[in-house]
C-alpha atoms as a PDB file:
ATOM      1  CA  UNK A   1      76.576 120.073  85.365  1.00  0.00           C
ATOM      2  CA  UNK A   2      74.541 116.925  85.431  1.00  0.00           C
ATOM      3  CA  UNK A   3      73.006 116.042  88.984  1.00  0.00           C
ATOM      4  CA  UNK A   4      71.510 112.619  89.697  1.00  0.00           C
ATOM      5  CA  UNK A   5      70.157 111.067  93.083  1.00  0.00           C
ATOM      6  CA  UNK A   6      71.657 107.498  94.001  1.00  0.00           C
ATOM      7  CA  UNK A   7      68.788 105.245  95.961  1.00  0.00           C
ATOM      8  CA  UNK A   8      67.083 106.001  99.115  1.00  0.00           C
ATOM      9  CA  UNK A   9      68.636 107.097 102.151  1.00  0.00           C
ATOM     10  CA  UNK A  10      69.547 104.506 104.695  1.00  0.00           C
ATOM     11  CA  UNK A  11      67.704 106.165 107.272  1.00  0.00           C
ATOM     12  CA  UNK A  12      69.232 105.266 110.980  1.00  0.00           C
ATOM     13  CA  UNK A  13      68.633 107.302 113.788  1.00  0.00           C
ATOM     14  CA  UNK A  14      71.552 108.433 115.916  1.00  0.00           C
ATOM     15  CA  UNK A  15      71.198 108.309 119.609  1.00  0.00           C
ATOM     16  CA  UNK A  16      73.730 110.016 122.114  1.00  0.00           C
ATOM     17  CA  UNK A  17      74.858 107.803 124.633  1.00  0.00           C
ATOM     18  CA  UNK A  18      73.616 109.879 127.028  1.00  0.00           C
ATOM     19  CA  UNK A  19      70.085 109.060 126.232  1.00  0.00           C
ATOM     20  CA  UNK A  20      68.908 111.109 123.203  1.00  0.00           C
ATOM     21  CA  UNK A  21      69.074 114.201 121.425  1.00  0.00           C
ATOM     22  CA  UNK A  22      68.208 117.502 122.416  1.00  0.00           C
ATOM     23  CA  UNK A  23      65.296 120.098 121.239  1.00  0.00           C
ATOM     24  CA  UNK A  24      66.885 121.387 118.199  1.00  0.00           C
ATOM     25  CA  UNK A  25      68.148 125.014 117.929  1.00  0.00           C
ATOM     26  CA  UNK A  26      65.469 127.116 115.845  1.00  0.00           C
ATOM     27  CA  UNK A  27      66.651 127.832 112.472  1.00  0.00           C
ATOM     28  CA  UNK A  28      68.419 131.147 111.986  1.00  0.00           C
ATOM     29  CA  UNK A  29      66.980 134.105 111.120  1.00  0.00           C
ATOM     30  CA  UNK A  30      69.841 134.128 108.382  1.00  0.00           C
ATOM     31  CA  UNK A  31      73.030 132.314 107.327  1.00  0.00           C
ATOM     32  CA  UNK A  32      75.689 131.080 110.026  1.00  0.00           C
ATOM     33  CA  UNK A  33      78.895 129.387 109.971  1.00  0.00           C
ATOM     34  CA  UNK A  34      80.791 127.981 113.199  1.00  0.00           C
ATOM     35  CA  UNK A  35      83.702 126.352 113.248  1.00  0.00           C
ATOM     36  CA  UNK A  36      84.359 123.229 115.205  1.00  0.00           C
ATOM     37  CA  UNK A  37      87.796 121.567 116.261  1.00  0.00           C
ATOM     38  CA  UNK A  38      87.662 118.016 115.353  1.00  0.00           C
ATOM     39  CA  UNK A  39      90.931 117.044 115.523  1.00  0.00           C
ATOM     40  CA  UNK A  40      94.961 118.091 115.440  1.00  0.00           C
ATOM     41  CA  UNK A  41      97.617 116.662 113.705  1.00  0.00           C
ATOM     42  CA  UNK A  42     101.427 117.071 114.997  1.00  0.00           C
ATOM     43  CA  UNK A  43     104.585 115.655 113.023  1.00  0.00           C
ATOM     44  CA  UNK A  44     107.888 115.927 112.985  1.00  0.00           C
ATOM     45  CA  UNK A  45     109.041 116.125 109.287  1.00  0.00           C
ATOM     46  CA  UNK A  46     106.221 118.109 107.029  1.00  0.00           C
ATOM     47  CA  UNK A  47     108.072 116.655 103.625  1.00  0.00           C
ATOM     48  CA  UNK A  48     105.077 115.171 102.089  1.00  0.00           C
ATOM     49  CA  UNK A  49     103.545 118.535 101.938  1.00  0.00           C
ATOM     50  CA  UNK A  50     105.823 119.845  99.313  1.00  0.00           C
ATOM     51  CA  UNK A  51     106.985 118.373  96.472  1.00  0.00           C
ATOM     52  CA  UNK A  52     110.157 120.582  95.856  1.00  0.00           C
ATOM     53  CA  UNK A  53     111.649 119.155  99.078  1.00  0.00           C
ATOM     54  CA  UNK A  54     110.759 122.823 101.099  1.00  0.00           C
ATOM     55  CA  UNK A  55     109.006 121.185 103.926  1.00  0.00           C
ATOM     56  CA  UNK A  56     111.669 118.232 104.605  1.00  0.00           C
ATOM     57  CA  UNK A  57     112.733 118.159 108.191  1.00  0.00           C
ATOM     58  CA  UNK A  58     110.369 120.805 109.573  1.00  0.00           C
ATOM     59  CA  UNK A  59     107.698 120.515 111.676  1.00  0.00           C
ATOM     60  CA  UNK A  60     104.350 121.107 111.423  1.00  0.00           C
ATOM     61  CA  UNK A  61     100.957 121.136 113.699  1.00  0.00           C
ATOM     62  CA  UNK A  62      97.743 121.646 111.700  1.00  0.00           C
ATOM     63  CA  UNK A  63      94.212 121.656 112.809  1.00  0.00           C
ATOM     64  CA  UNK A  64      91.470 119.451 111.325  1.00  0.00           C
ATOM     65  CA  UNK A  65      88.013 121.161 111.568  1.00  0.00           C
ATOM     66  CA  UNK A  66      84.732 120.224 110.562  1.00  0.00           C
ATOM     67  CA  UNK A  67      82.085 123.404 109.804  1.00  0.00           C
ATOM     68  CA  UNK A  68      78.422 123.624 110.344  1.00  0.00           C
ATOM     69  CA  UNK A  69      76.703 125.985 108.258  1.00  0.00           C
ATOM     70  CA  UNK A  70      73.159 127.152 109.607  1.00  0.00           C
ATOM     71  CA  UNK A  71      70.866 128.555 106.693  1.00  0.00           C
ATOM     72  CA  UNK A  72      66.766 129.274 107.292  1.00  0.00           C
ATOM     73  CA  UNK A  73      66.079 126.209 104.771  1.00  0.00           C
ATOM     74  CA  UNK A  74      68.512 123.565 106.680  1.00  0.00           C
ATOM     75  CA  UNK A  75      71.795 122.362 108.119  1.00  0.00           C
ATOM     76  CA  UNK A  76      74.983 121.449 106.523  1.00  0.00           C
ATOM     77  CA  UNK A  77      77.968 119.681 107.805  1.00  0.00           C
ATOM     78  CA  UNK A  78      81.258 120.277 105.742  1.00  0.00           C
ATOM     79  CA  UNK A  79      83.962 117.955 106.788  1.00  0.00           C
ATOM     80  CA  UNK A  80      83.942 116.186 109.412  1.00  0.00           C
ATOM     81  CA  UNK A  81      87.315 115.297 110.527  1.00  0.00           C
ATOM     82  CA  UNK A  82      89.076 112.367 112.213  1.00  0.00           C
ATOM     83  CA  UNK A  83      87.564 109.546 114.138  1.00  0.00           C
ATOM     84  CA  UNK A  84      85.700 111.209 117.093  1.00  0.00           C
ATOM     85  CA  UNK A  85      86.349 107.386 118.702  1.00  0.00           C
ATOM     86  CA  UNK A  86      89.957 109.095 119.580  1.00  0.00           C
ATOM     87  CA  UNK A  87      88.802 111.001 121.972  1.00  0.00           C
ATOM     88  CA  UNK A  88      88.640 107.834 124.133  1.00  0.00           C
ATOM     89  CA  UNK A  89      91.629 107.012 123.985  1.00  0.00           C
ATOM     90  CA  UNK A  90      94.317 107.650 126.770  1.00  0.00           C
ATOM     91  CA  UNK A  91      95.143 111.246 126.290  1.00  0.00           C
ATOM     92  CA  UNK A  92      92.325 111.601 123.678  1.00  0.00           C
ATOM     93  CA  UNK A  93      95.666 110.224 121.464  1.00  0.00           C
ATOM     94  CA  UNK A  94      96.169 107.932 118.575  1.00  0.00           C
ATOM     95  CA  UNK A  95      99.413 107.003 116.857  1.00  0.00           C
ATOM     96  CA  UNK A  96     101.015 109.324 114.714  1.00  0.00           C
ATOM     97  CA  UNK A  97     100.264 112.370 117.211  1.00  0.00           C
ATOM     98  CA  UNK A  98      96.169 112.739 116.218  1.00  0.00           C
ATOM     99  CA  UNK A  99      94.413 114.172 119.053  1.00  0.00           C
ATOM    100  CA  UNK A 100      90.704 114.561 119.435  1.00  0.00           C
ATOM    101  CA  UNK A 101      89.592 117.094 122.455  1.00  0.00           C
ATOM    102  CA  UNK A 102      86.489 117.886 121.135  1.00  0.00           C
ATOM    103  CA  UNK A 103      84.048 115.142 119.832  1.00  0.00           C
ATOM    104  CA  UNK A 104      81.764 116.145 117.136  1.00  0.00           C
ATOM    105  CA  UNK A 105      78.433 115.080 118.238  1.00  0.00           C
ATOM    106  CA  UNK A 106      79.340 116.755 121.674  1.00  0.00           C
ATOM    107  CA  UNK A 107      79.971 120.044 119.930  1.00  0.00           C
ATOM    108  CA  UNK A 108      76.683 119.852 117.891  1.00  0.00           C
ATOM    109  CA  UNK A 109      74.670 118.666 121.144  1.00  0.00           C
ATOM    110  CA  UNK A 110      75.658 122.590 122.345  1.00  0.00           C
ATOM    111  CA  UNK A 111      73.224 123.785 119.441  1.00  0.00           C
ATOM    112  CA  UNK A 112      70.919 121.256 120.292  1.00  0.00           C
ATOM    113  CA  UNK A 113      71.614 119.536 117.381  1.00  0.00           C
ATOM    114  CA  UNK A 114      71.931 115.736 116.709  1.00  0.00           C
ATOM    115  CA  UNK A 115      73.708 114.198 113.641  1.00  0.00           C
ATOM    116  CA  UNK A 116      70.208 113.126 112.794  1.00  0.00           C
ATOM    117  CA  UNK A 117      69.125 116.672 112.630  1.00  0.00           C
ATOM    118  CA  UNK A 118      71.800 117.840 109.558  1.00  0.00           C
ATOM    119  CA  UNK A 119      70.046 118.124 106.655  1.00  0.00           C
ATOM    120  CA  UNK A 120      73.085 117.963 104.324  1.00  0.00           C
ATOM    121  CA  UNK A 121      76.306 116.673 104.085  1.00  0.00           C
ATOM    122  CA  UNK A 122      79.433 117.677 102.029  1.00  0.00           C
ATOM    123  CA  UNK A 123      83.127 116.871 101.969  1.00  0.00           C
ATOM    124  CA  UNK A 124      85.874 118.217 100.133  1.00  0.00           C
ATOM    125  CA  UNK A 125      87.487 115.485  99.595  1.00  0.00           C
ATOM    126  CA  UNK A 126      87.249 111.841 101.041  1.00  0.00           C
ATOM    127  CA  UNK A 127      90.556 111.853 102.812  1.00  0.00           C
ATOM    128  CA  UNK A 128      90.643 110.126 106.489  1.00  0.00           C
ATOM    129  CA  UNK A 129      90.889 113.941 107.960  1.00  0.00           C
ATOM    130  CA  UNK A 130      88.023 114.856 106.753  1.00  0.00           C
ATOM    131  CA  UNK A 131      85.509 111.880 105.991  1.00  0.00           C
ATOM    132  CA  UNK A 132      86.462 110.336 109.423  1.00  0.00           C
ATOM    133  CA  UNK A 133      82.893 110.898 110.970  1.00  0.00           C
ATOM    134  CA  UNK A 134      80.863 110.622 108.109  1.00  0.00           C
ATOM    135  CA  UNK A 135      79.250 107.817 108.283  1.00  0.00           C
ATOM    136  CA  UNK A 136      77.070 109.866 111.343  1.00  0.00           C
ATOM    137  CA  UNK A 137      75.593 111.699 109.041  1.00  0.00           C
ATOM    138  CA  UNK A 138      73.907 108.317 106.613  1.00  0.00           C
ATOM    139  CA  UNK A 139      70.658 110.066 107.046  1.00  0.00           C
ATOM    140  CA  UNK A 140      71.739 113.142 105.746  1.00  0.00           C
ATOM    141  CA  UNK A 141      71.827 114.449 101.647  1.00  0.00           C
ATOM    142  CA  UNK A 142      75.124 113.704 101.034  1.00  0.00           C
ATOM    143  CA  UNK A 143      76.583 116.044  98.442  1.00  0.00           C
ATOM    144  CA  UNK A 144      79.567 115.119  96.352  1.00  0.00           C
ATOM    145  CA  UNK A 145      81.672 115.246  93.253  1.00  0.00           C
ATOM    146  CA  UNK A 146      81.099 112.568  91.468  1.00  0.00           C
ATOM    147  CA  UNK A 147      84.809 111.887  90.845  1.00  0.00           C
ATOM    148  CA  UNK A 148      85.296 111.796  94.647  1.00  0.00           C
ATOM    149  CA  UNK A 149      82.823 109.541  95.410  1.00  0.00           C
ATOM    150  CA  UNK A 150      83.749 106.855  92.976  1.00  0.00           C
ATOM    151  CA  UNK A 151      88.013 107.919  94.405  1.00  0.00           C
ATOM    152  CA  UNK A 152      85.966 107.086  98.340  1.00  0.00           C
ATOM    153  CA  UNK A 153      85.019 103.626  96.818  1.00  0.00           C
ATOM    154  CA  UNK A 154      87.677 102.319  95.050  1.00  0.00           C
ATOM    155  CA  UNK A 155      88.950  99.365  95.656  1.00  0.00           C
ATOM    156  CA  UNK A 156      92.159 100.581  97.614  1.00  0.00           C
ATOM    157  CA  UNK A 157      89.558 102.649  99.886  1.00  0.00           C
ATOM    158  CA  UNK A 158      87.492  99.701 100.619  1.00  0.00           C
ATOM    159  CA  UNK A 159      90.598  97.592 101.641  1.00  0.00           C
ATOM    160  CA  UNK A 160      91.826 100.536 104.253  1.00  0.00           C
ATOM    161  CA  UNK A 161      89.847  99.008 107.239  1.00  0.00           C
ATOM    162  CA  UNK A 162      88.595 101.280 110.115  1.00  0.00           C
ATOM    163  CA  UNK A 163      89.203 104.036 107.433  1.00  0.00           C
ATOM    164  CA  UNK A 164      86.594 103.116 105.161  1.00  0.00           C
ATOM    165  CA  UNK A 165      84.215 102.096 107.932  1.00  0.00           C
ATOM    166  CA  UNK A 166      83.809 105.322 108.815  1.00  0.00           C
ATOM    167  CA  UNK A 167      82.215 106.647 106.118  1.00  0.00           C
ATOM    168  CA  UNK A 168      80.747 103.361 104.374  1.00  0.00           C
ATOM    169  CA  UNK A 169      77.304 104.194 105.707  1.00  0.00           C
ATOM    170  CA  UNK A 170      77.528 107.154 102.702  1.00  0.00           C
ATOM    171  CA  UNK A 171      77.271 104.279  99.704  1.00  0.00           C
ATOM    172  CA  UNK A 172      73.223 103.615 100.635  1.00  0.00           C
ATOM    173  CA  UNK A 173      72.682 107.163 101.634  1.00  0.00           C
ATOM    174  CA  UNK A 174      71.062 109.891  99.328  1.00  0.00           C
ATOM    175  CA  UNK A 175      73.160 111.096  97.538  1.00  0.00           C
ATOM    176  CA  UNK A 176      73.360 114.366  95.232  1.00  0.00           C
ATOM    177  CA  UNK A 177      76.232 113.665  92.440  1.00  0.00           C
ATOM    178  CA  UNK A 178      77.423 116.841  91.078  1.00  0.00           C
ATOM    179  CA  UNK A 179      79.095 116.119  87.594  1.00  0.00           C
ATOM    180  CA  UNK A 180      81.500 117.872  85.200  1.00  0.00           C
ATOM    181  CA  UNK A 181      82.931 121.447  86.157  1.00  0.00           C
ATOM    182  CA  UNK A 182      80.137 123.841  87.520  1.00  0.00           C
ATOM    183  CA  UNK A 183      79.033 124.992  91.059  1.00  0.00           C
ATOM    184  CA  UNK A 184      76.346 123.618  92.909  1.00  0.00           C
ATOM    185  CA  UNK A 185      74.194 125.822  94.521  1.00  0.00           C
ATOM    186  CA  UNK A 186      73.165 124.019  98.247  1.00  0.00           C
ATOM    187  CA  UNK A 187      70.151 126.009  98.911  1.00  0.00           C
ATOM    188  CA  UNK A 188      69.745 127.419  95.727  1.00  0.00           C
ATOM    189  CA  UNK A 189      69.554 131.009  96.470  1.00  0.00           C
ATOM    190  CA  UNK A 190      73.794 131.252  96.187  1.00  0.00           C
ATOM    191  CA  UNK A 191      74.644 131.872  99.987  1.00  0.00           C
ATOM    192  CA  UNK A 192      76.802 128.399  99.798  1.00  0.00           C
ATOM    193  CA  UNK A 193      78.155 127.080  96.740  1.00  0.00           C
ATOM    194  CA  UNK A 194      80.109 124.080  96.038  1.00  0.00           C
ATOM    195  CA  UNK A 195      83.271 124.734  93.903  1.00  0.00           C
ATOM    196  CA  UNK A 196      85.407 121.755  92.017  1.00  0.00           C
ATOM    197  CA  UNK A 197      88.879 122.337  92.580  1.00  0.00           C
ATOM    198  CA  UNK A 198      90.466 119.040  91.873  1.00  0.00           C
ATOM    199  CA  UNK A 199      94.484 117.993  91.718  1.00  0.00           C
ATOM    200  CA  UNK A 200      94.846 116.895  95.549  1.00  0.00           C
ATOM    201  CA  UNK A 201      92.153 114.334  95.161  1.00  0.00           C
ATOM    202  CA  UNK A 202      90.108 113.704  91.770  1.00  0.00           C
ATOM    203  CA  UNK A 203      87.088 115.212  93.191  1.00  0.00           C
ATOM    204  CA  UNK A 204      88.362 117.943  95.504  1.00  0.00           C
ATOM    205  CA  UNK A 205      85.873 120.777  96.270  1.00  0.00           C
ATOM    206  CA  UNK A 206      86.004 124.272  98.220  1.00  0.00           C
ATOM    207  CA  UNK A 207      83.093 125.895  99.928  1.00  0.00           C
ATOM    208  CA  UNK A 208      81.937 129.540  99.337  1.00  0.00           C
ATOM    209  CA  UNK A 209      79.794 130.642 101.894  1.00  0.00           C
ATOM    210  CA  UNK A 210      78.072 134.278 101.526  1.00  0.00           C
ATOM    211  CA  UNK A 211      77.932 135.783 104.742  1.00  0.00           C
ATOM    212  CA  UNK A 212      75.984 139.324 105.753  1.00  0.00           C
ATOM    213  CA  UNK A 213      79.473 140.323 107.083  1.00  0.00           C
ATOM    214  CA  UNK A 214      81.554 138.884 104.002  1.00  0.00           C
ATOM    215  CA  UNK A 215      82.237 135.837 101.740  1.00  0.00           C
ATOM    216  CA  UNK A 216      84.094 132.970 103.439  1.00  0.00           C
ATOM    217  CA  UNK A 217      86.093 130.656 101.506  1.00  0.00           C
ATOM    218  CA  UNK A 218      86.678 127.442 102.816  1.00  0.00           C
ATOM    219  CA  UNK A 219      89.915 125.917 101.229  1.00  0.00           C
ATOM    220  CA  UNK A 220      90.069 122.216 102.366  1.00  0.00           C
ATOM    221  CA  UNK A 221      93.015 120.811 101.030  1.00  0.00           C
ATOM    222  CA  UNK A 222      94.039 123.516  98.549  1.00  0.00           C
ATOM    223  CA  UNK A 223      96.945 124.538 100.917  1.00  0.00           C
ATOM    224  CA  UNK A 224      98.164 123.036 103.841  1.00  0.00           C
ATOM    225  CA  UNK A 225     100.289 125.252 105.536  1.00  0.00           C
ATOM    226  CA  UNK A 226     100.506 128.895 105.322  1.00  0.00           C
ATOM    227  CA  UNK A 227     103.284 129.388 103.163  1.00  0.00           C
ATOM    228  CA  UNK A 228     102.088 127.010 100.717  1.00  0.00           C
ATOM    229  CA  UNK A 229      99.365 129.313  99.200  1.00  0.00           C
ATOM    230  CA  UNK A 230     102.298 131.974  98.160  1.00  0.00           C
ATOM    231  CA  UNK A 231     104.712 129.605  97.108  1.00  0.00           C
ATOM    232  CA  UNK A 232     102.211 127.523  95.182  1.00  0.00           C
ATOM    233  CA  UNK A 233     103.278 124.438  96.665  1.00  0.00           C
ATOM    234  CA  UNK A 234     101.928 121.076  95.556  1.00  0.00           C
ATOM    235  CA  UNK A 235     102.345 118.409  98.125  1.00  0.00           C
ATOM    236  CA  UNK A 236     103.951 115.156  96.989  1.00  0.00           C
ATOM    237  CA  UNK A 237     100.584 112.460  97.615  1.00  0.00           C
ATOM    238  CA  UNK A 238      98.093 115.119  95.374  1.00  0.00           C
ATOM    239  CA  UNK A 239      96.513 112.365  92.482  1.00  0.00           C
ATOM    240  CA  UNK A 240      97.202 115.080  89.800  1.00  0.00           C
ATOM    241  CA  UNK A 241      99.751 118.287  89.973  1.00  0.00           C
ATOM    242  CA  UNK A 242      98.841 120.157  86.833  1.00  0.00           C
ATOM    243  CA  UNK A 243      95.011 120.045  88.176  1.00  0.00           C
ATOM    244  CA  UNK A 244      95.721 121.378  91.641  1.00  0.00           C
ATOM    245  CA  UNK A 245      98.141 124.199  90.035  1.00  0.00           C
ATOM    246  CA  UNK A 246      94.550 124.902  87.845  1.00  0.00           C
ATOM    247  CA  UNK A 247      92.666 124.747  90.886  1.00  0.00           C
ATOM    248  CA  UNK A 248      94.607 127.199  92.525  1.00  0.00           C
ATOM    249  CA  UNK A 249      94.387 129.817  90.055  1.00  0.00           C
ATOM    250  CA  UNK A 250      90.486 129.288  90.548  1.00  0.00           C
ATOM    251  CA  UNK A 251      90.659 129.598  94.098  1.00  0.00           C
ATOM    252  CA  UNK A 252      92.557 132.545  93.933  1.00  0.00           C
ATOM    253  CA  UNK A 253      90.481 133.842  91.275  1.00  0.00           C
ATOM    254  CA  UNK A 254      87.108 133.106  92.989  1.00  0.00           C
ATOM    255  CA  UNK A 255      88.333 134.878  95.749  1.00  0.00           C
ATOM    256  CA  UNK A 256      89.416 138.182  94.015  1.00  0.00           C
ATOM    257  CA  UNK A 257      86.203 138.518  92.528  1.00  0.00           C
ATOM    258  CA  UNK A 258      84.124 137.660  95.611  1.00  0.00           C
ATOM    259  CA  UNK A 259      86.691 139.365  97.744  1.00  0.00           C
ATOM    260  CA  UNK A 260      86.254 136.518 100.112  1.00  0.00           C
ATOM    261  CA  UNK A 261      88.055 135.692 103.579  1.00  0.00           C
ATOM    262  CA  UNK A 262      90.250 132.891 102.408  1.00  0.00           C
ATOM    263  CA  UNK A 263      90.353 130.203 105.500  1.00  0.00           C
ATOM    264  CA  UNK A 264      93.294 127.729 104.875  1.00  0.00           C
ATOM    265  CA  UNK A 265      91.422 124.616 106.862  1.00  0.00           C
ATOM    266  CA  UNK A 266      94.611 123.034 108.367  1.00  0.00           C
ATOM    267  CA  UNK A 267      96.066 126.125 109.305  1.00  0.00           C
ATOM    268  CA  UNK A 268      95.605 126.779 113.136  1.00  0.00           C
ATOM    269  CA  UNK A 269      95.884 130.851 112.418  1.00  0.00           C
ATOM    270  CA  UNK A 270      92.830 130.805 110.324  1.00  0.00           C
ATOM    271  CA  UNK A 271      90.501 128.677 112.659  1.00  0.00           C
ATOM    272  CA  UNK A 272      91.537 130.600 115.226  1.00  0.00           C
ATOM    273  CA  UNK A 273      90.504 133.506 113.758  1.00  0.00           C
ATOM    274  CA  UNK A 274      87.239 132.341 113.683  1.00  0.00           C
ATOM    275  CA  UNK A 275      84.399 132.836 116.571  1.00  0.00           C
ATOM    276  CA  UNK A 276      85.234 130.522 118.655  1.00  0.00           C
ATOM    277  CA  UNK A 277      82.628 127.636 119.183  1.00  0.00           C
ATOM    278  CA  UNK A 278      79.801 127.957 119.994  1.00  0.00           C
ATOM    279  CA  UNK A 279      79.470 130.866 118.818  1.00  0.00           C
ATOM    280  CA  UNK A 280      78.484 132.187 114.800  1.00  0.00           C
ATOM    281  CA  UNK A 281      80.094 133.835 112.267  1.00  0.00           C
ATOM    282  CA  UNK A 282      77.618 135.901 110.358  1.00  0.00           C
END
């Protein structure tokens, strides 16, 4: 693994509207991870999900979170889900059944926390869902596959409008590339690790977070809906099907050996089973 820093950080302070942020929580004692609903998704035919035609005509509702991990040497942000700009919309609605009833920077003001305040940043992968707030976070270390950041600013992605401009603060930010096929260690003790799983997108990535009461293993993409992780399904808009069929045997492996909580990210059984914000897991 080959790590390199891109430029200096374009450094922007972010305000809430309601006239700044708050005293920041203290950092914890020891590692934390809440969950936060940024977003759900609703639709009426779940095809593109599965390639093999299983999912054509069903339905589907998935959850889009984003997750805050709290360690004694910093903040991190993983995913960030969909425009928090939805939530002003009538019925906190935008086409194509995205609803927003939570806004992010609300949720973090509860910790006394400002976007400003989040040390790092970290995606796993660069897909509207889960990039849609990150350009909040252009003061933050932003830490990435190097695959998926050059996938977030291809020439496709730049054309994609309100899309891209929601993360296009990232390509000036600082910026922690993490190259070829090993972990990255965030805060280099192993509590949270960074895990390439590619296949959905080129630079896909799953978070392992070591918790006193057990390893969590944060999925993104890997698996959409519940069934999906049995079945091995591959849905039909993944860049690359042999590598996510790879990447699932490493998921699954990682999480054998680690016996970690597996939490499928869309699925709304496994945030739910989460302490509900604003409260830790520990």
């Amino acid at each position: 693994m080959k790590l390199r820093l891109l430029g200096p950080a374009a450094m922007a302070a972010v305000l809430f509207a309601a006239g700044g942020a708050l005293a920041a929580k203290a950092p914890p004692k020891g590692l934390e991870l809440y969950a936060m609903d940024c977003g759900r998704l609703t639709m009426e035919n779940a095809d593109g999900y599965a390639d093999d035609g299983s999912y054509k005509g069903r339905n589907a509702t998935m959850v889009v979170p984003c997750y805050l991990i709290r360690h004694p040497k910093g903040d991190l942000v993983w995913d960030t889900g969909v425009p928090q700009a939805i939530y002003d919309m009538p019925n906190h609605t935008a086409p194509g059944g995205i609803i927003v009833a939570h806004k992010l920077t609300d949720q973090l003001a509860q910790l006394g926390l400002a976007p400003a305040d989040i040390e790092y940043l970290s995606i796993s992968h660069s897909h509207f869902d889960h990039i849609g707030n990150a350009g909040l976070f252009a003061a933050s270390t932003w830490i990435v596959d190097a695959d998926e950041r050059a996938y977030a600013f291809r020439p496709g992605a730049r054309s994609s409008g309100q899309q891209f401009a929601a993360y296009s603060a990232l390509e000036n930010a600082k910026t922690v590339l993490i190259e070829g096929d090993a972990t990255y260690d965030v805060f280099g003790d192993r509590s949270v690790t960074i895990i390439q799983a590619p296949g959905h997108t080129p630079g896909h990535t799953v978070l392992l977070v070591r918790l006193k009461s057990g390893p969590v293993l944060l999925t993104g993409d890997m698996w959409h809906i519940a069934d999906s992780r049995a079945a091995r399904r591959v849905p039909r808009f993944n860049t690359n099907r042999d590598q996510t069929l790879k990447s699932m045997d490493l998921v699954e492996k990682i999480a054998a050996e680690t016996k970690a909580r597996v939490i499928l990210e869309h699925v709304p059984e496994d945030f739910d089973s989460l302490p509900k914000f604003p409260q830790p897991l520990r």
